[in-house]
C-alpha atoms as a PDB file:
ATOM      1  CA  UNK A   1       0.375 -13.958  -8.050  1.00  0.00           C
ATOM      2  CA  UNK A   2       4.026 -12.457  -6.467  1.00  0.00           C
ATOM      3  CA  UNK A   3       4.349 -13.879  -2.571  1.00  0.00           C
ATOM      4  CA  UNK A   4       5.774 -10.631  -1.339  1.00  0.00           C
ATOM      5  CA  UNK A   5       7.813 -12.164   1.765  1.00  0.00           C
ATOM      6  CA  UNK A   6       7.683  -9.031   4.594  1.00  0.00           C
ATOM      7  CA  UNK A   7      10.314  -9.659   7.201  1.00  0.00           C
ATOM      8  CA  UNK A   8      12.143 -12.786   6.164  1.00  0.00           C
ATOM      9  CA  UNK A   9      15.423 -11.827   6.943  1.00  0.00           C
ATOM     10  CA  UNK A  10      14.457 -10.685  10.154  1.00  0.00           C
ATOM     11  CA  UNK A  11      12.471 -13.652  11.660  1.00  0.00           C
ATOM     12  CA  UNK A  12      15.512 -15.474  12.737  1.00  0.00           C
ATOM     13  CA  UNK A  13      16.192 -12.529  15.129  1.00  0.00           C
ATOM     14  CA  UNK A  14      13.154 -13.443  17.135  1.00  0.00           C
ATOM     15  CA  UNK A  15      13.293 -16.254  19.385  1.00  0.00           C
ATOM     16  CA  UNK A  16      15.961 -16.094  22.015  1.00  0.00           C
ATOM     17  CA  UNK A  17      14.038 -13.497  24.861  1.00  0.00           C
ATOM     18  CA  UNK A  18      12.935 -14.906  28.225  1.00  0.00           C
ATOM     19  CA  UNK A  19       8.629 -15.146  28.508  1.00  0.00           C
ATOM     20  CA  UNK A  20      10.028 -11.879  30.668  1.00  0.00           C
ATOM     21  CA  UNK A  21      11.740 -10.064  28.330  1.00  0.00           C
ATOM     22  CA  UNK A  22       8.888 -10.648  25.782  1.00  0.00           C
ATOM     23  CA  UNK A  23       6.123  -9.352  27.875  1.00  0.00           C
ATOM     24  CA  UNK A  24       8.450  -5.961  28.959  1.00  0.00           C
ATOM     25  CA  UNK A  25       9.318  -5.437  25.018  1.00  0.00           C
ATOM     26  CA  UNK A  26       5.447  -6.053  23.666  1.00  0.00           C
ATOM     27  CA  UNK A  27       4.112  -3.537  26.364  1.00  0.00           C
ATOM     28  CA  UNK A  28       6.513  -1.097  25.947  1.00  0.00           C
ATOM     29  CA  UNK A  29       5.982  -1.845  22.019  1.00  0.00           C
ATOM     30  CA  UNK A  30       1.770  -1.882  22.436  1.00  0.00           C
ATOM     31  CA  UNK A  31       2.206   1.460  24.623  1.00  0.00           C
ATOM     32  CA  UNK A  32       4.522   3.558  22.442  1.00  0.00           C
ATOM     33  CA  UNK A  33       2.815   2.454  19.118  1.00  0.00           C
ATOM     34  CA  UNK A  34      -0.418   3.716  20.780  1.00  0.00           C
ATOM     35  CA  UNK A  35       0.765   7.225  21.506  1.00  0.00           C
ATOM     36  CA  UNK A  36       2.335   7.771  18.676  1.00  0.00           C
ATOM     37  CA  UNK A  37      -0.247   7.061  15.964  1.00  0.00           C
ATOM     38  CA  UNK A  38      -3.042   9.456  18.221  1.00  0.00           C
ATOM     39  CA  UNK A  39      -0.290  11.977  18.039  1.00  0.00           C
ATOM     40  CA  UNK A  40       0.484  11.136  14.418  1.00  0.00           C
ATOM     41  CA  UNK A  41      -3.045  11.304  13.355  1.00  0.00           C
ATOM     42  CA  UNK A  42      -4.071  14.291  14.946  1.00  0.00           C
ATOM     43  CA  UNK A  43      -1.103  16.103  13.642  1.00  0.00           C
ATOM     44  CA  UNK A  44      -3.111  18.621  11.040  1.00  0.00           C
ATOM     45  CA  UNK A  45      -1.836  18.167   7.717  1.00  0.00           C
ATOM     46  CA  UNK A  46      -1.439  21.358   5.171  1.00  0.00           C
ATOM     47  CA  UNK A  47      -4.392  20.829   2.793  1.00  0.00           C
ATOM     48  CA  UNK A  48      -1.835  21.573  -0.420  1.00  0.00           C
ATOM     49  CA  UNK A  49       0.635  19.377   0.822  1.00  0.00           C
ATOM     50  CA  UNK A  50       1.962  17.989  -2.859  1.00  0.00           C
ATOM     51  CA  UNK A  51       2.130  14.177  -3.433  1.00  0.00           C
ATOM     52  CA  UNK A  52       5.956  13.945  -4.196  1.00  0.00           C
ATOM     53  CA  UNK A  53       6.020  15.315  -0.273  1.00  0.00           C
ATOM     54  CA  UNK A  54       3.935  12.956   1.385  1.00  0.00           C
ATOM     55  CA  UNK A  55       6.091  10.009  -0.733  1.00  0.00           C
ATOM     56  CA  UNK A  56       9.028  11.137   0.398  1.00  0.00           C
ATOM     57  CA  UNK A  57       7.855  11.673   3.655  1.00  0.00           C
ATOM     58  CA  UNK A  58       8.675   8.964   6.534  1.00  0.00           C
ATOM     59  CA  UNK A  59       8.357   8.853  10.125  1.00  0.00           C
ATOM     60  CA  UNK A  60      11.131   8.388  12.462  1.00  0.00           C
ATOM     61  CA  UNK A  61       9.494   5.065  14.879  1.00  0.00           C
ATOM     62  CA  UNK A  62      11.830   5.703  17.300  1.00  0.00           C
ATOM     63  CA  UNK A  63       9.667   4.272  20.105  1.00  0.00           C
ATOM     64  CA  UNK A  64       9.266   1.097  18.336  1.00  0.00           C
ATOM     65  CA  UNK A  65      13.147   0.333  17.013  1.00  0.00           C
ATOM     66  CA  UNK A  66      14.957  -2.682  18.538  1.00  0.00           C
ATOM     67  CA  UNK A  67      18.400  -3.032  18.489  1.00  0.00           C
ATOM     68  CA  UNK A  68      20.355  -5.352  16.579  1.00  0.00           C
ATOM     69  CA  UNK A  69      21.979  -7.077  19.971  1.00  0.00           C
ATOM     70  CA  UNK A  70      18.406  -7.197  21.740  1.00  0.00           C
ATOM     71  CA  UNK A  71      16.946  -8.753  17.860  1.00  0.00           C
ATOM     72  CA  UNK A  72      19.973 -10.981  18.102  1.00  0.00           C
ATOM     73  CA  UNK A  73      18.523 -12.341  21.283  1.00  0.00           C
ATOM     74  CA  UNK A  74      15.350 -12.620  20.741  1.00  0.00           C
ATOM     75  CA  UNK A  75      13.576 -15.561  20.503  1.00  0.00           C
ATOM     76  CA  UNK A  76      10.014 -15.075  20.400  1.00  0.00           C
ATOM     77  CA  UNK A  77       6.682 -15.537  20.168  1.00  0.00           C
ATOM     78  CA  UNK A  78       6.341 -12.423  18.641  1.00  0.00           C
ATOM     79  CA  UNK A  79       6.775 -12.737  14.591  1.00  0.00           C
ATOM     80  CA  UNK A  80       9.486 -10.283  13.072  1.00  0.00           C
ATOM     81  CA  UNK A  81       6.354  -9.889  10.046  1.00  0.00           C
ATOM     82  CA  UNK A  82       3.990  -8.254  12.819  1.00  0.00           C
ATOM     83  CA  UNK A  83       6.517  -6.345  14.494  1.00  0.00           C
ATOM     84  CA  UNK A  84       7.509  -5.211  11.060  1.00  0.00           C
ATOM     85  CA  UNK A  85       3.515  -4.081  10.116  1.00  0.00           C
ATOM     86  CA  UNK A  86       2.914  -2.201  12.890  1.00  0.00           C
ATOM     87  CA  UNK A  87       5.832  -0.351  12.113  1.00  0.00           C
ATOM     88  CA  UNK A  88       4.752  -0.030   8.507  1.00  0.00           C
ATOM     89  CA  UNK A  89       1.169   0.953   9.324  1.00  0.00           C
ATOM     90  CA  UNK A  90       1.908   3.572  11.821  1.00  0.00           C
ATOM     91  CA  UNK A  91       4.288   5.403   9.109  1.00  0.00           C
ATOM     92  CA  UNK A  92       1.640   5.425   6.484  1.00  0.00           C
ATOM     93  CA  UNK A  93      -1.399   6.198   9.018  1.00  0.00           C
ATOM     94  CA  UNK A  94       1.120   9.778   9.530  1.00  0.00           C
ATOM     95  CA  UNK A  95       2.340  10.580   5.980  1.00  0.00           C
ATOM     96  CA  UNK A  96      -1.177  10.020   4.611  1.00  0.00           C
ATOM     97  CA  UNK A  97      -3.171  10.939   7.738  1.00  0.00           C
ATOM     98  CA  UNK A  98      -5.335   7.783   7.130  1.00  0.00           C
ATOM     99  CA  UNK A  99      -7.421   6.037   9.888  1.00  0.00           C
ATOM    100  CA  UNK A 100      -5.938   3.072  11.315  1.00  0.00           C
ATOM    101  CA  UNK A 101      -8.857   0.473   9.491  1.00  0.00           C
ATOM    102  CA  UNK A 102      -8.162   1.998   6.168  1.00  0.00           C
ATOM    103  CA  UNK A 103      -4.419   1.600   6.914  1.00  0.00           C
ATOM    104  CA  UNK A 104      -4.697  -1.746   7.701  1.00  0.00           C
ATOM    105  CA  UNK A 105      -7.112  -2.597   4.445  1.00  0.00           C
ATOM    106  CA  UNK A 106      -4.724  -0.987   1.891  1.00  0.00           C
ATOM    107  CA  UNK A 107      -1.437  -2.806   3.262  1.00  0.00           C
ATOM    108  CA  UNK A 108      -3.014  -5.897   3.938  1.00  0.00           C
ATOM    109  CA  UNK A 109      -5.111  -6.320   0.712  1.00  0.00           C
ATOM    110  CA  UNK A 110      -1.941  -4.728  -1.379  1.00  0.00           C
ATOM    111  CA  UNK A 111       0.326  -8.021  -0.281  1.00  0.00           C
ATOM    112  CA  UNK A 112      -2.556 -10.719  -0.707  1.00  0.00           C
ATOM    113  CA  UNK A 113      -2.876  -9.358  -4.214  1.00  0.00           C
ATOM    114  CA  UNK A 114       0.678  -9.634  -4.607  1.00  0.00           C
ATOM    115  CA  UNK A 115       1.452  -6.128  -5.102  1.00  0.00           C
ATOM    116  CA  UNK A 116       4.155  -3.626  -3.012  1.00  0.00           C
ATOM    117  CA  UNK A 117       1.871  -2.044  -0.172  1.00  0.00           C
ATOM    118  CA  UNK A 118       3.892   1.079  -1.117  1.00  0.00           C
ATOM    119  CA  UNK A 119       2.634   1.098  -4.546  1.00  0.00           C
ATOM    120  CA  UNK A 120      -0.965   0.073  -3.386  1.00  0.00           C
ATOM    121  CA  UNK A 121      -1.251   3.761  -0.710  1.00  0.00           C
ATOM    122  CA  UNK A 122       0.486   5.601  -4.163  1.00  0.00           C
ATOM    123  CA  UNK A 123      -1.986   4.460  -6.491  1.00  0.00           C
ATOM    124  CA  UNK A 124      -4.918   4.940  -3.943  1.00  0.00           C
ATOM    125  CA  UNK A 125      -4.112   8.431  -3.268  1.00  0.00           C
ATOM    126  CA  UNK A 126      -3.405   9.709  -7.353  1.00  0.00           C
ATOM    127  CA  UNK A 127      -6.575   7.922  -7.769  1.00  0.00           C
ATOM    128  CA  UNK A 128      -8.786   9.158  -5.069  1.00  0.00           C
ATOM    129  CA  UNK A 129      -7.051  10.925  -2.455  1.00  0.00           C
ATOM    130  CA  UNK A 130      -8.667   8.131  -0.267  1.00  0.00           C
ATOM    131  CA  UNK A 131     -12.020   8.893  -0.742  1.00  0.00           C
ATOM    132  CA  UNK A 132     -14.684   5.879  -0.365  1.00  0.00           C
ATOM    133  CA  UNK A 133     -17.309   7.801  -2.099  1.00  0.00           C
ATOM    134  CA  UNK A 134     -15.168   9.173  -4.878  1.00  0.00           C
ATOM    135  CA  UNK A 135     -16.672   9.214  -8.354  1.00  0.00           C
ATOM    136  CA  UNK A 136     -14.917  10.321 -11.979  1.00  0.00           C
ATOM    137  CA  UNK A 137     -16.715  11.957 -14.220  1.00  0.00           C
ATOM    138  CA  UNK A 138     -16.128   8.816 -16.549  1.00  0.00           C
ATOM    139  CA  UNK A 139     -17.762   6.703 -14.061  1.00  0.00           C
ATOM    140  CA  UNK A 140     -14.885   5.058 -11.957  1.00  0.00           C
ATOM    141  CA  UNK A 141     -15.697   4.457  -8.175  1.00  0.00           C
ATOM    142  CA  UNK A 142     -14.451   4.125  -5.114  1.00  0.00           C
ATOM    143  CA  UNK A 143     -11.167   3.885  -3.525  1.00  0.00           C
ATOM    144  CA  UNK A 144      -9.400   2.708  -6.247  1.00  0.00           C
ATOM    145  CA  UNK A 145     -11.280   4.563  -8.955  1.00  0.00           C
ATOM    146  CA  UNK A 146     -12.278   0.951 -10.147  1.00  0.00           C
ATOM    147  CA  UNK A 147     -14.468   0.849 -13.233  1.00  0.00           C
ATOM    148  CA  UNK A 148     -18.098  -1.007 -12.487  1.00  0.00           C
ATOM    149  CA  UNK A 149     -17.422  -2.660 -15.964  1.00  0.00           C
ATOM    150  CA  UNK A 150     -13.990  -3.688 -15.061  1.00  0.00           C
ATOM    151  CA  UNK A 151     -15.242  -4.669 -11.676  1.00  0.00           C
ATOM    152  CA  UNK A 152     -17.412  -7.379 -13.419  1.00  0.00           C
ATOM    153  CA  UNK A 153     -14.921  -9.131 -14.898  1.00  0.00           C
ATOM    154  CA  UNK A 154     -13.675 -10.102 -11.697  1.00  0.00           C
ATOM    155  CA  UNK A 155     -17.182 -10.598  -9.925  1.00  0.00           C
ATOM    156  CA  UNK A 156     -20.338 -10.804 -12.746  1.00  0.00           C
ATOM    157  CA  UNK A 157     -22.898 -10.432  -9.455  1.00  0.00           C
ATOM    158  CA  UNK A 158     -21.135  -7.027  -8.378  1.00  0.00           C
ATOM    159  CA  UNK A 159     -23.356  -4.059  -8.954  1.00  0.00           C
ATOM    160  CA  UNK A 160     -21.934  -0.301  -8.724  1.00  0.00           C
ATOM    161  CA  UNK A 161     -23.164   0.322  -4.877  1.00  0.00           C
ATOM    162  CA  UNK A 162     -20.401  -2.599  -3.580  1.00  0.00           C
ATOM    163  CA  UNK A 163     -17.893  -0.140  -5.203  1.00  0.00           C
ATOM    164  CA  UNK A 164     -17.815   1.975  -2.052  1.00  0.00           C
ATOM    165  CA  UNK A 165     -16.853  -0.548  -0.158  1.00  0.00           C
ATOM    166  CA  UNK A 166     -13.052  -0.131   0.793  1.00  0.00           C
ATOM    167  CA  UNK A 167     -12.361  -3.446   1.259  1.00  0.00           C
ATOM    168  CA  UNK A 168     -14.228  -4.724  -2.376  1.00  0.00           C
ATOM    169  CA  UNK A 169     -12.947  -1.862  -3.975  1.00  0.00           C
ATOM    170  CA  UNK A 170      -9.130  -2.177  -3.342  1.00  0.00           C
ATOM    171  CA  UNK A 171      -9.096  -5.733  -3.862  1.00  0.00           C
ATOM    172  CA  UNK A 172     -10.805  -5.730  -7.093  1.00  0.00           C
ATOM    173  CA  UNK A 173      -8.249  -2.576  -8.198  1.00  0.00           C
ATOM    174  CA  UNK A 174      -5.014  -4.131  -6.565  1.00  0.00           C
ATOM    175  CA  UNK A 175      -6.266  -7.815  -7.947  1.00  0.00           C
ATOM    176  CA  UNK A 176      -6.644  -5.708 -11.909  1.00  0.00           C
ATOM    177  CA  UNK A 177      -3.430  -3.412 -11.655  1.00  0.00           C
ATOM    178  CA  UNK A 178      -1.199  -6.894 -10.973  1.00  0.00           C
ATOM    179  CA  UNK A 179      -3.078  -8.737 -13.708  1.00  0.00           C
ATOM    180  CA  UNK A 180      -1.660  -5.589 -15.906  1.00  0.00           C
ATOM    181  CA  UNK A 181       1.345  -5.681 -14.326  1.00  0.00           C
ATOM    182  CA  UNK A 182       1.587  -9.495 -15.728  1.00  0.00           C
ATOM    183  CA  UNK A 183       0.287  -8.447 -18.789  1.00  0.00           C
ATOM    184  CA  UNK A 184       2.752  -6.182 -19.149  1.00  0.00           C
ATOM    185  CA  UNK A 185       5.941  -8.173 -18.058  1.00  0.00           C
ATOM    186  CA  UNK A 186       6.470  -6.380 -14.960  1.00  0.00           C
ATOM    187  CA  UNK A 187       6.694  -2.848 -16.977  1.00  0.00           C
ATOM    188  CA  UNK A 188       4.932  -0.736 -14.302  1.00  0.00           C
ATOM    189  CA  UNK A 189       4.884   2.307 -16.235  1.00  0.00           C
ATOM    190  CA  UNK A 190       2.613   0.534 -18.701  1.00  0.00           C
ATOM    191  CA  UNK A 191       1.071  -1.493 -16.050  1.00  0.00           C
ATOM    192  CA  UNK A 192       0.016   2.705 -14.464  1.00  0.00           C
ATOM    193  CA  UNK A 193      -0.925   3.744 -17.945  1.00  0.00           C
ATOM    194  CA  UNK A 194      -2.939   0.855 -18.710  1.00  0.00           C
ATOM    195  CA  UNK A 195      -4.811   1.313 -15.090  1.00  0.00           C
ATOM    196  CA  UNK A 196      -5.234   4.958 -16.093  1.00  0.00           C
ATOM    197  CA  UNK A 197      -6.299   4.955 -19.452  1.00  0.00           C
ATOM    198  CA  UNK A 198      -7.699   1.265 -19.700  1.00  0.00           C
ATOM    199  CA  UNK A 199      -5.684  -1.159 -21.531  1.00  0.00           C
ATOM    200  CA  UNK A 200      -7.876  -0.928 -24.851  1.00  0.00           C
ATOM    201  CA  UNK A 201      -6.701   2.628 -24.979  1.00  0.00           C
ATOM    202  CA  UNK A 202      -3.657   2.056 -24.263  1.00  0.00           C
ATOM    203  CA  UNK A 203      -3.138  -0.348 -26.927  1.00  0.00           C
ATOM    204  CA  UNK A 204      -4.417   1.944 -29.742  1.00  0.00           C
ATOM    205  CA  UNK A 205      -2.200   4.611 -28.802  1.00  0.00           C
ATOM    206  CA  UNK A 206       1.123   2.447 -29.066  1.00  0.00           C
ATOM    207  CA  UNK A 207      -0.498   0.903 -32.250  1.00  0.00           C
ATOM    208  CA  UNK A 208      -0.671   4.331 -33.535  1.00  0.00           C
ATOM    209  CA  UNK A 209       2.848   5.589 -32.373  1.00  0.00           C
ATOM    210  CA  UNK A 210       1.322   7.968 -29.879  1.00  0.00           C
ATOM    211  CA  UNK A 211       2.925   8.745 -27.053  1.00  0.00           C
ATOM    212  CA  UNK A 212       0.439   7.472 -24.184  1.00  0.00           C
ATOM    213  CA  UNK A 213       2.463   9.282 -21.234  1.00  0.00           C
ATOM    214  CA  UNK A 214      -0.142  11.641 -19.922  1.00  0.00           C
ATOM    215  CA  UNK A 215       1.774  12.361 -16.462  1.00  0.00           C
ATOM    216  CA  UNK A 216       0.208  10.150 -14.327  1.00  0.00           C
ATOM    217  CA  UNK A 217       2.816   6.690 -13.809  1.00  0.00           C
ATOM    218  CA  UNK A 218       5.251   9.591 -13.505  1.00  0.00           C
ATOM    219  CA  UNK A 219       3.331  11.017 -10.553  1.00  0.00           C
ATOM    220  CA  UNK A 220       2.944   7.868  -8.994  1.00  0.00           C
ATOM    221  CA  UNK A 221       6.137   6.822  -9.325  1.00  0.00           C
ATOM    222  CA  UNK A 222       8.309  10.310  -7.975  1.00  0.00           C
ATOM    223  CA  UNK A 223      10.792   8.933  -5.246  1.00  0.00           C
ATOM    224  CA  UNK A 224       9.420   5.050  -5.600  1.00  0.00           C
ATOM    225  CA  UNK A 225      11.883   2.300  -4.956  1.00  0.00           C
ATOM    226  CA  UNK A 226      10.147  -1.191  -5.225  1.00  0.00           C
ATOM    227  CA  UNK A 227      10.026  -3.358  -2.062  1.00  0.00           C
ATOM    228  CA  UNK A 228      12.862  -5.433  -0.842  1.00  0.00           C
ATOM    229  CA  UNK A 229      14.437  -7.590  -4.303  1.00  0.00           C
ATOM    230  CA  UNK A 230      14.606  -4.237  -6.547  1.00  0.00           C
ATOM    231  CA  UNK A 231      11.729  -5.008  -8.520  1.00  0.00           C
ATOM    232  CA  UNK A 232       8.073  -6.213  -8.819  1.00  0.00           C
ATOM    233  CA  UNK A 233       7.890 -10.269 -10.147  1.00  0.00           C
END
């Protein structure tokens, strides 16, 4: 599994601010992250508002920017990583109009399976438009649209019920798209396709010559640049 690093070239700016200085720049922090995400969130969002929109949507987190000169004197007890999250989780809570929980789950869950949290709220939305009760008419549940077959292969004891549950349900899809993404040498078109289709499928339509593109790694992928290095490992 990819250790996605969030931050590193940023922690060394933290460390240098008086206990003062720290407690002014968390509050003000704490209290503008605060009123922006209720303001954020209860912005209504245009029911046919098209996915290639909401990707290339980002918010502006003007309240919680820090300069380069006050970074360069920080010296903290606050980790650049956290700093760096909240800013992350307040721009996804407002281009998807997620809850903050949710939020938290996808991006969280997304790096301990080693996977881009941008690519983790992408797939989740194609797949289920972030609905914990979703349901394809081929079976697939949840969140992630995770197959209770597929599931099992992960956890034998798992019955179709624990589906629903956000947190079993994106680790178990985020845990199977990077074991495809493996699979596949990094290719995350195929790695999509495979998720999409299943890999058996998959497989007998390249064995066959067929072209297996049905749309949907395209969709996913409009606008997407992969975190930080250029690429997924």
């Amino acid at each position: 599994m990819t250790d996605l690093n969030l931050g590193t070239t940023h922690d060394r700016h933290w460390g240098r601010l008086s206990a003062t200085q720290r407690l002014a720049a968390r509050g003000v922090a704490i209290v503008a992250g605060t009123v922006m995400l209720a303001g954020l969130l209860g912005s209504a969002r245009r029911a046919d508002q098209t996915a290639s929109a909401l990707f290339a949507g980002t918010v502006t987190l003007a309240g919680l920017q820090v300069s380069p000169e006050v970074l360069d004197s920080v010296e903290g007890e606050v980790p650049a990583r956290e700093f760096l999250r909240a800013q992350a989780l307040l721009d996804y809570a407002a281009r998807f109009s997620l809850d903050p929980a949710l939020t938290a789950s996808i991006y969280d869950i997304a790096l301990e399976e080693g996977l881009d949290p941008e690519l983790g709220f992408r797939v989740v939305y194609a797949e289920s438009r972030f609905d914990r009760k979703a349901k394809s008419s081929a079976g697939a549940l949840g969140l992630a649209q995770v197959m209770p077959k597929t599931a099992r292969m992960f956890d034998p004891g798992l019955i179709d019920e624990d589906l629903f549950d956000a947190e079993v349900n994106l680790r178990i899809g985020f845990r199977f798209l990077r074991q495809l993404l493996d699979g596949y040498q990094g290719d995350l078109s195929l790695a999509l396709l495979a998720y999409n289709r299943g890999p058996t499928r998959l497989k007998e339509l390249l064995e066959k010559g067929v072209d297996p593109r049905n749309g949907y790694a395209t969709s996913v992928l409009e606008g997407y640049r992969p975190w930080e290095s250029g690429q997924l490992q």
